[in-house]
N, C-alpha and C. Protein backbone atom coordinates (compact mmCIF):
# COMPACT_ATOMS: atom_id res chain seq x y z
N UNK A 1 329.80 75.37 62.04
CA UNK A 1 330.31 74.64 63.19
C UNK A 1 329.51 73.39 63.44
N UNK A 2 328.14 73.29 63.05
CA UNK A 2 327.36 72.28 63.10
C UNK A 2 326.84 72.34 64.67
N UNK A 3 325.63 71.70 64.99
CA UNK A 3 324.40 71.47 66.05
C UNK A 3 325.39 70.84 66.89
N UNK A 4 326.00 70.18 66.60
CA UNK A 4 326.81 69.14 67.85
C UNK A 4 327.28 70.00 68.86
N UNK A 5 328.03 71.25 68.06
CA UNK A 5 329.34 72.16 68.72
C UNK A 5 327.86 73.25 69.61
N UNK A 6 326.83 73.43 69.36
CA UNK A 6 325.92 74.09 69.61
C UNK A 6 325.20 73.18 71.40
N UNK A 7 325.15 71.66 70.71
CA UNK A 7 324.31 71.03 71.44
C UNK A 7 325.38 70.99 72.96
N UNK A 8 326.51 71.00 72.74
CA UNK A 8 327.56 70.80 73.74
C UNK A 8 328.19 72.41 74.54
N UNK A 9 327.60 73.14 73.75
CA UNK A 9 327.41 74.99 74.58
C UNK A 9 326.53 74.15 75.70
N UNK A 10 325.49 74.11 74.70
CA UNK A 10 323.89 74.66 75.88
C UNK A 10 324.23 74.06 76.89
N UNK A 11 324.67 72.49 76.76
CA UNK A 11 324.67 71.48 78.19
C UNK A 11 325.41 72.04 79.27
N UNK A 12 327.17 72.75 78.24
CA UNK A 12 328.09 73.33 79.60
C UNK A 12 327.56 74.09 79.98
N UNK A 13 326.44 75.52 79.91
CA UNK A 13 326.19 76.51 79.95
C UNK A 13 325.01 76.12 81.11
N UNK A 14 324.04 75.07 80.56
CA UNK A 14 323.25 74.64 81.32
C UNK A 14 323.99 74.36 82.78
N UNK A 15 325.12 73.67 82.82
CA UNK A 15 325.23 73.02 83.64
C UNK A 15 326.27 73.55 84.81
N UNK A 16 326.66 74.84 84.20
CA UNK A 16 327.20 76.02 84.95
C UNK A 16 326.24 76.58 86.09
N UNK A 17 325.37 76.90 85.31
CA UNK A 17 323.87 77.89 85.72
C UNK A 17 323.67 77.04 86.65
N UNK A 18 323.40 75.31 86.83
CA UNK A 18 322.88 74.69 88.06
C UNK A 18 323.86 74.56 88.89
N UNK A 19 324.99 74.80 88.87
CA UNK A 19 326.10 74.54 89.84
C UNK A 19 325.85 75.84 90.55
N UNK A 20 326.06 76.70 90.24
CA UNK A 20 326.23 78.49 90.18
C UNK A 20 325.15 79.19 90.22
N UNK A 21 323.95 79.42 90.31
CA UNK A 21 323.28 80.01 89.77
C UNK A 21 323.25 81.11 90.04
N UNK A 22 323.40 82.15 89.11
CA UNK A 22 323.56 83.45 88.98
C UNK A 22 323.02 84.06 87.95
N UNK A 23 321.75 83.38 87.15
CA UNK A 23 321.19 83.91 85.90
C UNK A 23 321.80 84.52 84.98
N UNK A 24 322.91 84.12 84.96
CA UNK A 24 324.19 84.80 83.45
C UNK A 24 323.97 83.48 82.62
N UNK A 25 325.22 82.50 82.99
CA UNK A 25 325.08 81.45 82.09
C UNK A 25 323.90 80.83 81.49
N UNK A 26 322.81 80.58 81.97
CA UNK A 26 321.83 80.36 81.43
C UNK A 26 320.83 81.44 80.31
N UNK A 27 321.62 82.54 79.94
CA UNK A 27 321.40 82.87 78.47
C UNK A 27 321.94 82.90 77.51
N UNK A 28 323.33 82.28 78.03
CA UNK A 28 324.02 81.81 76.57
C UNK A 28 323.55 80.38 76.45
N UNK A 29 322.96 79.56 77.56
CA UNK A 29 322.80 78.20 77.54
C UNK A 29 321.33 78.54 76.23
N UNK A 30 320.58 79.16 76.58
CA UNK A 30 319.26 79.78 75.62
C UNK A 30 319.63 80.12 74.24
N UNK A 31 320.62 80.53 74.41
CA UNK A 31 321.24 81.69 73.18
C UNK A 31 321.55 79.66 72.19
N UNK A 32 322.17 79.26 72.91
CA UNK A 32 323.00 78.24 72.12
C UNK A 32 322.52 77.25 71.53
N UNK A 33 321.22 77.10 72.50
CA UNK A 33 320.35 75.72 72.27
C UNK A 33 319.48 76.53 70.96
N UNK A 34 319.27 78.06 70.70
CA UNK A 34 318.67 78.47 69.72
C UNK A 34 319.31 78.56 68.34
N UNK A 35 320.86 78.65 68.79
CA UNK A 35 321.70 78.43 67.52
C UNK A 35 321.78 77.30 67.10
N UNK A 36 321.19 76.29 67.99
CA UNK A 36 321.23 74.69 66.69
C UNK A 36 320.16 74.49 66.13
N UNK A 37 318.85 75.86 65.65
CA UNK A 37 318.46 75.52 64.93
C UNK A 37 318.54 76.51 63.76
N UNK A 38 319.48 77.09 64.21
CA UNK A 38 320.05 78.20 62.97
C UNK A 38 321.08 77.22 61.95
N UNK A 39 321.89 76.52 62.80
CA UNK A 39 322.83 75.44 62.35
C UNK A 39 322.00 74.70 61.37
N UNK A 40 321.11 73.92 61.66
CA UNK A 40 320.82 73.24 61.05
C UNK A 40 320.44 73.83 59.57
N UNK A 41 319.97 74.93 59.77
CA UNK A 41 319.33 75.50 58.34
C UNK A 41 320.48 76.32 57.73
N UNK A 42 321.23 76.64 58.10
CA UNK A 42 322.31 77.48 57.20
C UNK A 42 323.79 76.76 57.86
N UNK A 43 324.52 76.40 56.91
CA UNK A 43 325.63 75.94 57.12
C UNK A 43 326.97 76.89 56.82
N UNK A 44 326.81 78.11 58.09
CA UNK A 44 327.72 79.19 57.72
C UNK A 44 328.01 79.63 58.96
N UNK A 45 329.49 79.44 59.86
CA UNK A 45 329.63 79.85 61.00
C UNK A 45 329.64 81.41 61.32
N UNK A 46 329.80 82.01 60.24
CA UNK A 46 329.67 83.69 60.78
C UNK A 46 327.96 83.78 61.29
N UNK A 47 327.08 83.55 60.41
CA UNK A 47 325.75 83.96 61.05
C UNK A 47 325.23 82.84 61.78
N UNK A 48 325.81 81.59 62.19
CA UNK A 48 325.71 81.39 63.71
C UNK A 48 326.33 82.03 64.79
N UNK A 49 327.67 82.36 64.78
CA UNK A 49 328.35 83.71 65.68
C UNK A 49 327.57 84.40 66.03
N UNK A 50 326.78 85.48 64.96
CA UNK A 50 326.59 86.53 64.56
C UNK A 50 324.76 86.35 65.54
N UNK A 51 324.43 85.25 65.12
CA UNK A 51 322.88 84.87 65.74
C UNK A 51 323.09 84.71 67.25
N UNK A 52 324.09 84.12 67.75
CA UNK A 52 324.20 83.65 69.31
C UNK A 52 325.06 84.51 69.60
N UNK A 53 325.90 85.58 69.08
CA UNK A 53 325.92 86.98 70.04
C UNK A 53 324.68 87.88 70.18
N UNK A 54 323.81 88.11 68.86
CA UNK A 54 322.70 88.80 69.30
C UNK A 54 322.01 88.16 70.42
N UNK A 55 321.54 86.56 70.56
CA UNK A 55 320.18 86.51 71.14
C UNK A 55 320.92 85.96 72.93
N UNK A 56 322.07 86.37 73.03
CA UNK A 56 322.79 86.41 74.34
C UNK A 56 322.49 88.30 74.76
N UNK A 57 322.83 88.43 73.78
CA UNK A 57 323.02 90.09 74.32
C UNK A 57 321.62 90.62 74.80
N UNK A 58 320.42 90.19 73.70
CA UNK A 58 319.42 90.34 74.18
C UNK A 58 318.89 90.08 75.16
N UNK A 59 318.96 88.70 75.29
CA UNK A 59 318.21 87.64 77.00
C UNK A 59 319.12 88.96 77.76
N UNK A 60 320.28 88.86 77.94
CA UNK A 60 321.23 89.38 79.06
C UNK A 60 320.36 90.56 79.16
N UNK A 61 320.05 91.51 78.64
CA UNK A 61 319.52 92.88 78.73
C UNK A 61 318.35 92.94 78.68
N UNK A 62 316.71 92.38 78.31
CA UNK A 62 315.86 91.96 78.51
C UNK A 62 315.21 90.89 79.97
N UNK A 63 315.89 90.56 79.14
CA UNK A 63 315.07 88.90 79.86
C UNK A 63 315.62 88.44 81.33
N UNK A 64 317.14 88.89 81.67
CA UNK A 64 317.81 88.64 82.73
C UNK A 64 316.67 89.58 84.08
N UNK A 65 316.96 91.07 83.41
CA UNK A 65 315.88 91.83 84.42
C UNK A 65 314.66 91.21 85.12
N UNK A 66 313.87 90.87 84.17
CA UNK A 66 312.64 90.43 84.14
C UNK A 66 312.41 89.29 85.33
N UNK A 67 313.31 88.35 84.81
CA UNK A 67 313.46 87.41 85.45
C UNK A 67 314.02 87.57 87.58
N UNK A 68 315.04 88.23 87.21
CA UNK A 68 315.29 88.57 88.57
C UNK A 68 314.46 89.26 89.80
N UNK A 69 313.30 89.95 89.11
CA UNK A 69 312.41 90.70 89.29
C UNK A 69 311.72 89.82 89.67
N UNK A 70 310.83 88.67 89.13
CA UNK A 70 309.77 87.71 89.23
C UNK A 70 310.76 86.29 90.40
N UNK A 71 311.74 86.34 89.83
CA UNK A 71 312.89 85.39 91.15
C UNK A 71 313.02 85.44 92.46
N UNK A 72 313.40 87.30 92.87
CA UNK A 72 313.97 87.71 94.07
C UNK A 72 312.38 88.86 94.29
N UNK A 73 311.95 88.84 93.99
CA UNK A 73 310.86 89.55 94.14
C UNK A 73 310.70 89.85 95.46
N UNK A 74 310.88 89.19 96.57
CA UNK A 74 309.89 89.40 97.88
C UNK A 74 311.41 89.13 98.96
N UNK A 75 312.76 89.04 98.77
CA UNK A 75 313.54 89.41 99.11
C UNK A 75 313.80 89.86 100.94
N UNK A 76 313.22 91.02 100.95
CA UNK A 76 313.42 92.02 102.03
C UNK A 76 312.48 91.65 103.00
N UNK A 77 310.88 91.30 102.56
CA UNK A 77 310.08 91.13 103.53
C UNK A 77 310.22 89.08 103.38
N UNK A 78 311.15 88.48 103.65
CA UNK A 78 311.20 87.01 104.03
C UNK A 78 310.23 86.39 104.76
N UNK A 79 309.92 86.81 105.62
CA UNK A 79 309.54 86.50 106.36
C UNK A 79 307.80 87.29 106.90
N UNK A 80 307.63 87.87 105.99
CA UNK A 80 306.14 88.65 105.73
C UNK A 80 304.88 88.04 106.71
N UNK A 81 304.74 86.68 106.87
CA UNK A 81 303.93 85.97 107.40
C UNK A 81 303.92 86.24 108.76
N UNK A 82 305.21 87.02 109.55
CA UNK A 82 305.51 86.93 111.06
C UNK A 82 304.94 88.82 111.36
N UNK A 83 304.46 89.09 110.16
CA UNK A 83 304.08 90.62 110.31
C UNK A 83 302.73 90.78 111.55
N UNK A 84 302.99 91.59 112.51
CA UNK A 84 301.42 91.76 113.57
C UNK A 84 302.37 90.39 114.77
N UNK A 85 303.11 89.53 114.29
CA UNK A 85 303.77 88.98 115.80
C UNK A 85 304.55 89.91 116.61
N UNK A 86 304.32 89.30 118.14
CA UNK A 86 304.20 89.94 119.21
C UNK A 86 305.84 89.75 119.43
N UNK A 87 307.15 90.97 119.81
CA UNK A 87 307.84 90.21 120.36
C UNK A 87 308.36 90.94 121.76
N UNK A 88 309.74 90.72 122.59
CA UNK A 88 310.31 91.40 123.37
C UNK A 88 311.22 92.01 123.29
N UNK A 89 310.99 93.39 123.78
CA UNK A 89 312.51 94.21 123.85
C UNK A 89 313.64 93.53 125.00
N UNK A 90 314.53 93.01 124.52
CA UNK A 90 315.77 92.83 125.65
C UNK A 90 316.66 93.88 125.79
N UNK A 91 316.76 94.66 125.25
CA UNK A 91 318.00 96.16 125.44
C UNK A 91 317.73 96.99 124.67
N UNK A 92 317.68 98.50 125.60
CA UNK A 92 317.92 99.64 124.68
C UNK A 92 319.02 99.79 124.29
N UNK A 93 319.34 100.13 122.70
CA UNK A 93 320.66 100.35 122.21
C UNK A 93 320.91 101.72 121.93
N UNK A 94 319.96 102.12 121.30
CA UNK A 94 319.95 104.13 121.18
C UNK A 94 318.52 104.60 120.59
N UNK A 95 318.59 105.42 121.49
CA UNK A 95 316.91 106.03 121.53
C UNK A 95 317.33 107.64 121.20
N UNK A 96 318.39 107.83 121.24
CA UNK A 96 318.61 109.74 121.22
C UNK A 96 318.75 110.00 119.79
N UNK A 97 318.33 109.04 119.15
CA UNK A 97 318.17 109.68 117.11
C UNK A 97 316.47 109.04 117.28
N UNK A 98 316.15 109.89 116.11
CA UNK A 98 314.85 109.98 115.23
C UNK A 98 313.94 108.37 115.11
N UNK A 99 314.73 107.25 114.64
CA UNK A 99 314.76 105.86 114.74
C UNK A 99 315.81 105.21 115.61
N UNK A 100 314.59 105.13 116.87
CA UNK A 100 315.38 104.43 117.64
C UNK A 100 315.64 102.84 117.60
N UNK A 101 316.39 102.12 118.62
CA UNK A 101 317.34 101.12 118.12
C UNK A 101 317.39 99.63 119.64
N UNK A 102 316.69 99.20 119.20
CA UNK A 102 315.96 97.91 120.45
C UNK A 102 317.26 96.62 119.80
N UNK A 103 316.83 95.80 120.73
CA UNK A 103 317.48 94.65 121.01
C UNK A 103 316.41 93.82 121.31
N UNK A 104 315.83 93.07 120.25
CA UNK A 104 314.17 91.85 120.32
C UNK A 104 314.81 90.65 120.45
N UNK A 105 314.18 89.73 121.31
CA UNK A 105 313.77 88.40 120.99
C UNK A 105 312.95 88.20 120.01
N UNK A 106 313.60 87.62 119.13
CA UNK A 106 312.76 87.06 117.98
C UNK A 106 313.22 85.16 117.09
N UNK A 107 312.66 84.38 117.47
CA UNK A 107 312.85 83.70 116.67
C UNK A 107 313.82 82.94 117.46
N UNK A 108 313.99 82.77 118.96
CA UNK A 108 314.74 82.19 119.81
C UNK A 108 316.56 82.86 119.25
N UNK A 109 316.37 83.91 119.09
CA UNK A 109 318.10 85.21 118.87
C UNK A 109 317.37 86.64 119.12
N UNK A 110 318.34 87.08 119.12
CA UNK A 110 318.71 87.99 119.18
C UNK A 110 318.74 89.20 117.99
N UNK A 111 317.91 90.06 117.84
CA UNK A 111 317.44 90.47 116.41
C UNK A 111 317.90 92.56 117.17
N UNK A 112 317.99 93.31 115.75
CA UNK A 112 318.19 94.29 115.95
C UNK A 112 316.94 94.96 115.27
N UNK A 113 316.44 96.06 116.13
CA UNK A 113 314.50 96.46 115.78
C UNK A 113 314.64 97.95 115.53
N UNK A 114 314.12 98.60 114.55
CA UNK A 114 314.12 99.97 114.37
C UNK A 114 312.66 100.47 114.74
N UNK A 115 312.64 101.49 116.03
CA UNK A 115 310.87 101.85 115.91
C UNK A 115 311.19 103.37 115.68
N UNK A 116 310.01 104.55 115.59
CA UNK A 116 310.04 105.81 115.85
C UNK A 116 309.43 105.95 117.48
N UNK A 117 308.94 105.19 117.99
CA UNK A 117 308.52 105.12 119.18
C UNK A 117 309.41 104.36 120.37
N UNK A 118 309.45 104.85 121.89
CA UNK A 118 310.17 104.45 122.53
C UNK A 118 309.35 103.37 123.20
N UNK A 119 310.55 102.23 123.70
CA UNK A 119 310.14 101.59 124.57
C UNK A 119 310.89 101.30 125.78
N UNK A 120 310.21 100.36 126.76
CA UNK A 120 311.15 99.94 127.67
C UNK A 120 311.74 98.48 127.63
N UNK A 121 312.85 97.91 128.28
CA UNK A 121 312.77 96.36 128.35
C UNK A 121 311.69 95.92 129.00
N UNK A 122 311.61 94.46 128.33
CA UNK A 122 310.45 94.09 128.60
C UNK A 122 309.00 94.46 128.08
N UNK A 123 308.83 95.61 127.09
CA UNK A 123 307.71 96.16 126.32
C UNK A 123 307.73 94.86 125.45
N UNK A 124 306.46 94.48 125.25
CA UNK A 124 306.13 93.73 123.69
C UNK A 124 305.61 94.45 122.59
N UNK A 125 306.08 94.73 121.82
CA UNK A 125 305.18 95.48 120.38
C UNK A 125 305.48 94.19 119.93
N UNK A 126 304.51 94.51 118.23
CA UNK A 126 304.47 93.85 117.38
C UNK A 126 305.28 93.91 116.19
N UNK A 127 305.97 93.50 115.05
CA UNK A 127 306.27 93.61 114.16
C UNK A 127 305.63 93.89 112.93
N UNK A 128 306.26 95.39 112.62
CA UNK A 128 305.43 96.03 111.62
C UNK A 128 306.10 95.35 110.41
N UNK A 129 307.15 95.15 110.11
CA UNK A 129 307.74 94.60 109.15
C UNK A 129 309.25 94.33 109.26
N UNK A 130 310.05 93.94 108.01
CA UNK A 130 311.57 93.93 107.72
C UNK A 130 312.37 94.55 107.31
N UNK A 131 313.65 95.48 107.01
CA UNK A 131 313.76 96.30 106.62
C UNK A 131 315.55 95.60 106.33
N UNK A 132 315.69 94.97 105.12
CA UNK A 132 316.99 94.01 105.43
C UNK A 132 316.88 93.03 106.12
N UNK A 133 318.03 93.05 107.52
CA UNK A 133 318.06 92.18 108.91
C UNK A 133 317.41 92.82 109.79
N UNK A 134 316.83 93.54 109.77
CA UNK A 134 316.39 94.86 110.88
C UNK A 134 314.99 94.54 110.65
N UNK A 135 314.00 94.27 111.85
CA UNK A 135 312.82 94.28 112.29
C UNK A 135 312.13 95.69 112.75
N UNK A 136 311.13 95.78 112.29
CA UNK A 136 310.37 97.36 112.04
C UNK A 136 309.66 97.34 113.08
N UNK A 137 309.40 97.59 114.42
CA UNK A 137 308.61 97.48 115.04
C UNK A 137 307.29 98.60 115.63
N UNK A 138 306.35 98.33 116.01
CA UNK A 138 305.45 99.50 116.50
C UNK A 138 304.63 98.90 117.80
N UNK A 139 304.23 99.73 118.73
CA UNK A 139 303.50 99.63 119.50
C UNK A 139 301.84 99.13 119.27
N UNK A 140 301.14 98.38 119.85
CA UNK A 140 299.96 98.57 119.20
C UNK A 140 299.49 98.27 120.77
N UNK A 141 298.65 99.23 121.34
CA UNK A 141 298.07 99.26 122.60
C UNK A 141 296.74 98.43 122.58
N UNK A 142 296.09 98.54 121.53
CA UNK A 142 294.95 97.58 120.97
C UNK A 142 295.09 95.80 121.78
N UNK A 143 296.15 95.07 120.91
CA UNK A 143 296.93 94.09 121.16
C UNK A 143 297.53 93.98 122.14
N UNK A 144 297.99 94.28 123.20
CA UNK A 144 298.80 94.74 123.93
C UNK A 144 298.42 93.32 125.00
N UNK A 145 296.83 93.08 125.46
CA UNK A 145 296.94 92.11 126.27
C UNK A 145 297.33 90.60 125.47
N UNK A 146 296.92 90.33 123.94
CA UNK A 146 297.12 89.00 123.43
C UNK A 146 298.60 88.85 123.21
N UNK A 147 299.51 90.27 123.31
CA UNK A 147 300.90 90.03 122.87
C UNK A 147 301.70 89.27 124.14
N UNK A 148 300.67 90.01 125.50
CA UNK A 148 301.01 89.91 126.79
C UNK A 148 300.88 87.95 126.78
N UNK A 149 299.73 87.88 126.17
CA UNK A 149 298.94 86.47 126.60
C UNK A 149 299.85 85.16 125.71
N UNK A 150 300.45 86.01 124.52
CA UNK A 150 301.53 85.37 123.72
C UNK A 150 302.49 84.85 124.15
N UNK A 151 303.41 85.60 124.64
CA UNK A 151 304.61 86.05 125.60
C UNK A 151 304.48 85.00 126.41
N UNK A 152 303.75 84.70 127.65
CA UNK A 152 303.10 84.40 128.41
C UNK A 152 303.30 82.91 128.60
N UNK A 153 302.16 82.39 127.38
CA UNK A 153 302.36 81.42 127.23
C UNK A 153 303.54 80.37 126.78
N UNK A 154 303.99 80.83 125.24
CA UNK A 154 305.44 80.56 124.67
C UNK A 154 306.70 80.91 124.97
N UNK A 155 307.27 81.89 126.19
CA UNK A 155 308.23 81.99 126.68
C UNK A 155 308.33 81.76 128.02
């Protein structure tokens, strides 16, 4: 097929992946840009086929994982840095299961908080973490006056 028909994969493939990105196209864009240097050395379209279905199939099943892993890595906790901030309960939503179910100010909205501990409106805990969209919250009596002194000041 020759490097040309190779060089004009990778670019569409490339140029899918930046429109789209969804880490698919960009291993045939890999796969293709590797078949023009198979092209160049053997002038036989079956084992260019034959080369850029293997080293697609591979990236796809290797390398795609890997990658998504090292990409989306930190995902769930977004916002990790706001962990130990102080916020407010505005409404109890349900406290009669195991993980109960607050209504926080957070972040100037309106956020939905899972604790094992009860509170009242108006309690400040801190944020233990993220859990999805859902804020993890816990009491910390320790903190309790700087969350007060937080509050306080910024709202």
């Amino acid at each position: 097929m020759g490097y040309v028909f190779w060089l004009i994969l990778t670019i569409i493939f490339s140029v899918i992946e930046f429109i789209g990105p969804a880490l698919v196209s960009v291993w045939f864009a890999i796969a293709s840009a590797l078949t023009i240097f198979v092209s160049l050395m053997f002038d036989n379209i079956k084992i260019e086929l034959v080369f850029f279905t293997i080293i697609s199939i591979l990236a796809i099943l290797f390398l795609r994982p890997l990658a998504k892993k090292i990409l989306f890595k930190n995902k769930d906790n977004f916002d990790a840095e706001k962990i130990d901030t102080c916020i407010k309960i505005k409404k109890i939503v349900d406290i009669s299961k195991e993980e109960k179910v607050y209504d926080v100010s957070y972040k100037g909205s309106i956020w939905t908080a899972l604790s094992n501990e009860i509170f009242e409106v108006g309690d400040i805990p801190i944020i233990l973490g993220f859990r999805g969209n859902k804020i993890i919250i816990k009491n910390k009596l320790g903190g309790f006056i700087l969350c007060f002194l937080y509050h306080f000041l910024y709202y």
